[in-house]
C-alpha atoms as a PDB file:
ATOM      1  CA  UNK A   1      90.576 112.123  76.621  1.00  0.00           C
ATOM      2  CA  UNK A   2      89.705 109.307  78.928  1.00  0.00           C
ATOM      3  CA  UNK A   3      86.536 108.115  79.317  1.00  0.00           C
ATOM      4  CA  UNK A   4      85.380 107.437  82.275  1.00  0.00           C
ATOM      5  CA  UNK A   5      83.343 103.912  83.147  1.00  0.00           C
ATOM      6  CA  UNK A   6      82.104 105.527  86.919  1.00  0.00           C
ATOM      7  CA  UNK A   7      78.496 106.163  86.539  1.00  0.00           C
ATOM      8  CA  UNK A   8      78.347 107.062  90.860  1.00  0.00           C
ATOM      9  CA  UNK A   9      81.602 109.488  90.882  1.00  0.00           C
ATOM     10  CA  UNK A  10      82.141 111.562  94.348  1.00  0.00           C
ATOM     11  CA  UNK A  11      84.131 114.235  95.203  1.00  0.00           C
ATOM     12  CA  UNK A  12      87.153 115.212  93.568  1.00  0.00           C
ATOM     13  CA  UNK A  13      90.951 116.297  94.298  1.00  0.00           C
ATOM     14  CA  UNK A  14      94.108 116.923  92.115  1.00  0.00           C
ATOM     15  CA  UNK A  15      98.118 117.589  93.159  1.00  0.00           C
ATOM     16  CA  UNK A  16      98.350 119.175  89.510  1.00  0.00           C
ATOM     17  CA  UNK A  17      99.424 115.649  88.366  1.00  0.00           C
ATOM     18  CA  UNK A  18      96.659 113.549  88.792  1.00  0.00           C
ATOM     19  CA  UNK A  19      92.856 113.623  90.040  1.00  0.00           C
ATOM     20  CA  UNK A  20      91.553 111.783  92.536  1.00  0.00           C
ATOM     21  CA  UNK A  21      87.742 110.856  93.245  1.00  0.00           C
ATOM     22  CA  UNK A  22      85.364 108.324  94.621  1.00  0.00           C
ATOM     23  CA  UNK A  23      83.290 105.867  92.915  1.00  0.00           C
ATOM     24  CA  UNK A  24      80.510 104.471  94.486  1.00  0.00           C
ATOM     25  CA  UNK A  25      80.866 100.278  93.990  1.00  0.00           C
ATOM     26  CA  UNK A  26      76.760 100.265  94.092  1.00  0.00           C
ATOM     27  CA  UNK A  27      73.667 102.512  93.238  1.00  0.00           C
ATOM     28  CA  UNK A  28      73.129 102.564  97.316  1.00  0.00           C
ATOM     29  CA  UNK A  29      76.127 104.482  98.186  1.00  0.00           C
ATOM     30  CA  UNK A  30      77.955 101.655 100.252  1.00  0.00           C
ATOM     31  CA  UNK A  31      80.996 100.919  99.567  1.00  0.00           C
ATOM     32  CA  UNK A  32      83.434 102.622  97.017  1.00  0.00           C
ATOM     33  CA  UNK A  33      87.120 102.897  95.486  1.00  0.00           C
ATOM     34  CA  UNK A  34      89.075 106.106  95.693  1.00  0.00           C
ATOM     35  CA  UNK A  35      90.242 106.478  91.932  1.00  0.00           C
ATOM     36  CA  UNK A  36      93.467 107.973  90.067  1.00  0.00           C
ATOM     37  CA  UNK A  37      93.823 109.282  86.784  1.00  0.00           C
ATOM     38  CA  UNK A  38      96.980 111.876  85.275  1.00  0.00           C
ATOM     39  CA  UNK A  39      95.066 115.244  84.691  1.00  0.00           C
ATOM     40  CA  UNK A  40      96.078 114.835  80.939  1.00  0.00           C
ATOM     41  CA  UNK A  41      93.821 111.283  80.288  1.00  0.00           C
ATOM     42  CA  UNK A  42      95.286 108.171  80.839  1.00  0.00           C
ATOM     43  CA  UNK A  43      95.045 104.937  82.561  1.00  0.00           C
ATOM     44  CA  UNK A  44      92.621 104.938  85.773  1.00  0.00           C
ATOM     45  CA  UNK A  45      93.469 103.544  88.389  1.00  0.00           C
ATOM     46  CA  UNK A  46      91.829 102.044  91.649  1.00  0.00           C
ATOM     47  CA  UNK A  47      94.020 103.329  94.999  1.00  0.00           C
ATOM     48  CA  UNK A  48      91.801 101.902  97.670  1.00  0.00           C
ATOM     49  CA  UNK A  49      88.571 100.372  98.358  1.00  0.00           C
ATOM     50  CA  UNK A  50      86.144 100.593 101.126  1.00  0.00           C
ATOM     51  CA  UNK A  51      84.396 103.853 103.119  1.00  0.00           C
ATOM     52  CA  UNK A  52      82.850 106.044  99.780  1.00  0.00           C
ATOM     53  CA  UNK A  53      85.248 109.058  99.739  1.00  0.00           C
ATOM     54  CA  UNK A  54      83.208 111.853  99.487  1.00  0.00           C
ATOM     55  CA  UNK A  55      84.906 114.578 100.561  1.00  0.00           C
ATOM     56  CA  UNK A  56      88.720 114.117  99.533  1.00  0.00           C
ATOM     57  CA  UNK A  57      92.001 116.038  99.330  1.00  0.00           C
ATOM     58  CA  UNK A  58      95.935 115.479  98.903  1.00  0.00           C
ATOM     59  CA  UNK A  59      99.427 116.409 100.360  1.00  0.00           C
ATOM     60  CA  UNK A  60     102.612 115.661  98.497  1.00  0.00           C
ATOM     61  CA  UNK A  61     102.519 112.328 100.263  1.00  0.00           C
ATOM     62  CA  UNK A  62      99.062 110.926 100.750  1.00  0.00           C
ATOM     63  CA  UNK A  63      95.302 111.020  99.489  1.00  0.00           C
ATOM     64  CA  UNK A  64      92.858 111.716 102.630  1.00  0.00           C
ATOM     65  CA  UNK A  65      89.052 111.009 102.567  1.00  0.00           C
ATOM     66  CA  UNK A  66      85.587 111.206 104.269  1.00  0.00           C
ATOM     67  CA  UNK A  67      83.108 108.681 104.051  1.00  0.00           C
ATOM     68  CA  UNK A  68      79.608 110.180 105.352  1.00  0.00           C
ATOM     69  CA  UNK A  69      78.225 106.931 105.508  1.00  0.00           C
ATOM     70  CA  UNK A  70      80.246 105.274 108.273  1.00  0.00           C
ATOM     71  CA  UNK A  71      82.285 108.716 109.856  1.00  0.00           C
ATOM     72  CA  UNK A  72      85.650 107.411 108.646  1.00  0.00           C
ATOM     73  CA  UNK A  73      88.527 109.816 107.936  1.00  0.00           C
ATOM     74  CA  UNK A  74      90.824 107.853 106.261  1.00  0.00           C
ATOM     75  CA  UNK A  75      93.994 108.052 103.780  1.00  0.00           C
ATOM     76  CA  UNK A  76      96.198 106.285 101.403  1.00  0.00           C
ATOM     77  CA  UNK A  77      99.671 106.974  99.696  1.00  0.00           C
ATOM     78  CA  UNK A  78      99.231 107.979  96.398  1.00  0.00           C
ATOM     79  CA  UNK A  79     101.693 105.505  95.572  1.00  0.00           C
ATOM     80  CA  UNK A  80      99.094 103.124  96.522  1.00  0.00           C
ATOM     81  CA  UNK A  81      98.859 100.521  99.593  1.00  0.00           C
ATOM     82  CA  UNK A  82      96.525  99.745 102.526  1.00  0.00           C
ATOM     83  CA  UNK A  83      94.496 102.421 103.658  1.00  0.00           C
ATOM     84  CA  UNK A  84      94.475 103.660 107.226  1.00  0.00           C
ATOM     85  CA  UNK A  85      91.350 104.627 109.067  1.00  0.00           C
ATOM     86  CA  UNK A  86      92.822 107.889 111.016  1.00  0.00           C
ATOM     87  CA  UNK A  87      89.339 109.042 112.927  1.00  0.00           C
ATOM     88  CA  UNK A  88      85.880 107.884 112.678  1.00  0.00           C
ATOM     89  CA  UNK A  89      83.194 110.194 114.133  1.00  0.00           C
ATOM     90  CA  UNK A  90      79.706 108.285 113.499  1.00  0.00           C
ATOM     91  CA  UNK A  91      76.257 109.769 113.362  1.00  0.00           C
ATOM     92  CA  UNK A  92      77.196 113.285 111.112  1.00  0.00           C
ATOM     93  CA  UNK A  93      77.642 113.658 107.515  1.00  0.00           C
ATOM     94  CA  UNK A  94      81.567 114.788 106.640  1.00  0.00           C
ATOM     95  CA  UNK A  95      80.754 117.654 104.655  1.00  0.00           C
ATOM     96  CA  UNK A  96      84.680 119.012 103.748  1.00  0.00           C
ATOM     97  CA  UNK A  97      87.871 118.180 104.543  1.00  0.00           C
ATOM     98  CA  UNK A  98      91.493 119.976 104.596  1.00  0.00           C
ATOM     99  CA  UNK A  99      94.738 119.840 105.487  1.00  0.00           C
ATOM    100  CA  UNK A 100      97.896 121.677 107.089  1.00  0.00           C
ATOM    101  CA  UNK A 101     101.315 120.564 107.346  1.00  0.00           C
ATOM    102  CA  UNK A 102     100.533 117.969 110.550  1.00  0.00           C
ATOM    103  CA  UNK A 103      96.500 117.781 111.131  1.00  0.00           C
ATOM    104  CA  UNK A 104      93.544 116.701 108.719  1.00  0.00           C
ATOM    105  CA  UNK A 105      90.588 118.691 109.679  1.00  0.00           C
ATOM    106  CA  UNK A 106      87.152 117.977 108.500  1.00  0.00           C
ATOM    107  CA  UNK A 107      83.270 118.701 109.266  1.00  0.00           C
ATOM    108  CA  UNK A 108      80.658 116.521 110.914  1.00  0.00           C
ATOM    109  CA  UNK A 109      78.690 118.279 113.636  1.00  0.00           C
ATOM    110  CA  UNK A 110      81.743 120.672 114.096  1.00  0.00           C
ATOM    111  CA  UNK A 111      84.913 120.625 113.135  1.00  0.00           C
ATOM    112  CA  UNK A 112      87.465 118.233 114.455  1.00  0.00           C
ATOM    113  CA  UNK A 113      90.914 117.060 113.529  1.00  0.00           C
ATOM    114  CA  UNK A 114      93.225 114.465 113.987  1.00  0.00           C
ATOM    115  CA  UNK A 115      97.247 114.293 113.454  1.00  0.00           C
ATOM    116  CA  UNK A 116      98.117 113.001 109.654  1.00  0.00           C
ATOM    117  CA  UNK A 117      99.688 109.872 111.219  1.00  0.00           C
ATOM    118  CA  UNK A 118      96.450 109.277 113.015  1.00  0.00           C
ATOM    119  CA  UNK A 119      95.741 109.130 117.229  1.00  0.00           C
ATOM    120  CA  UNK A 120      93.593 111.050 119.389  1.00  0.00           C
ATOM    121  CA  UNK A 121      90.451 112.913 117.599  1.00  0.00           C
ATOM    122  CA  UNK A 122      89.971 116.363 119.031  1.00  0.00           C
ATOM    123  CA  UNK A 123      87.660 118.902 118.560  1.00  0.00           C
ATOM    124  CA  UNK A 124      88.096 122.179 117.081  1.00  0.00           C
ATOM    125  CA  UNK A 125      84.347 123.899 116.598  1.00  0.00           C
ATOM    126  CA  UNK A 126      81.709 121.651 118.405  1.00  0.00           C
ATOM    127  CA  UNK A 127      77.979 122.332 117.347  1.00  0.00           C
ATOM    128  CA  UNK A 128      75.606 124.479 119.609  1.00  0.00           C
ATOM    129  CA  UNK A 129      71.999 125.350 120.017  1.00  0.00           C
ATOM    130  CA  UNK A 130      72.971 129.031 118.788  1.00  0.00           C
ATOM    131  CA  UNK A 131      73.935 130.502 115.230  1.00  0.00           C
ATOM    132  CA  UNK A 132      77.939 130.264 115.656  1.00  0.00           C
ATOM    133  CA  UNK A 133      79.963 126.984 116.725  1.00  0.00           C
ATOM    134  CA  UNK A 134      81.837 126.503 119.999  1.00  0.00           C
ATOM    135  CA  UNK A 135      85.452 127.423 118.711  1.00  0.00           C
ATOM    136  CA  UNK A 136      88.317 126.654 120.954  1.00  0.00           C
END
């Protein structure tokens, strides 16, 4: 077993291999380190640093993120490397986050998406005044 020296952990992902989660860097919730550890106990590992992933979830390639505090989508290989900031939607807290083969979708206000290799942000469900979202 591996024990774990995160006293702020957020969200939480695994491929099968490995899990993946946030750490929050300070008792404020600023800024944080997306973590890696193999699912059997091991050596942890520190794949980026930055937004606070909160919400988070992985493809065979890449680790993707949400920050609530800043709006950032955002995503890493899982072989490590500099993360890229694909969207940022400020003002709403990201509240989940998934994936098909080319889009990352995620909550804040409504649902919106943006390719995997980042570019335009586009709405999918927009909030509205009445019980059920604006779905296009």
């Amino acid at each position: 077993m591996t024990t774990l020296a995160t006293s702020l952990p957020v969200g939480l992902a695994t491929d099968g291999a490995n899990l993946y989660w946030g750490h929050a860097t300070s008792p404020n919730l600023g800024p944080g380190e997306l973590l890696v550890v193999p699912v059997h106990g091991g050596q942890v590992t520190t794949l980026a640093t930055g937004p606070l992933p909160s919400c988070i979830v992985v493809d065979d390639d890449n680790v993707y993120w949400t920050d609530e505090l800043t709006g950032a989508v955002t995503k890493v290989a899982k072989s490590g490397g500099p993360a890229v900031t694909l969207a940022q939607i400020g003002g709403f807290a990201q509240s989940a986050i998934a994936l098909d083969s080319s889009s990352v979708y995620w909550i804040a206000g409504g649902v919106f998406k943006v390719d995997k290799g980042g570019g335009l942000t586009l709405p999918v469900c927009t909030a509205s005044t009445d019980a059920r979202p604006a779905c296009r």
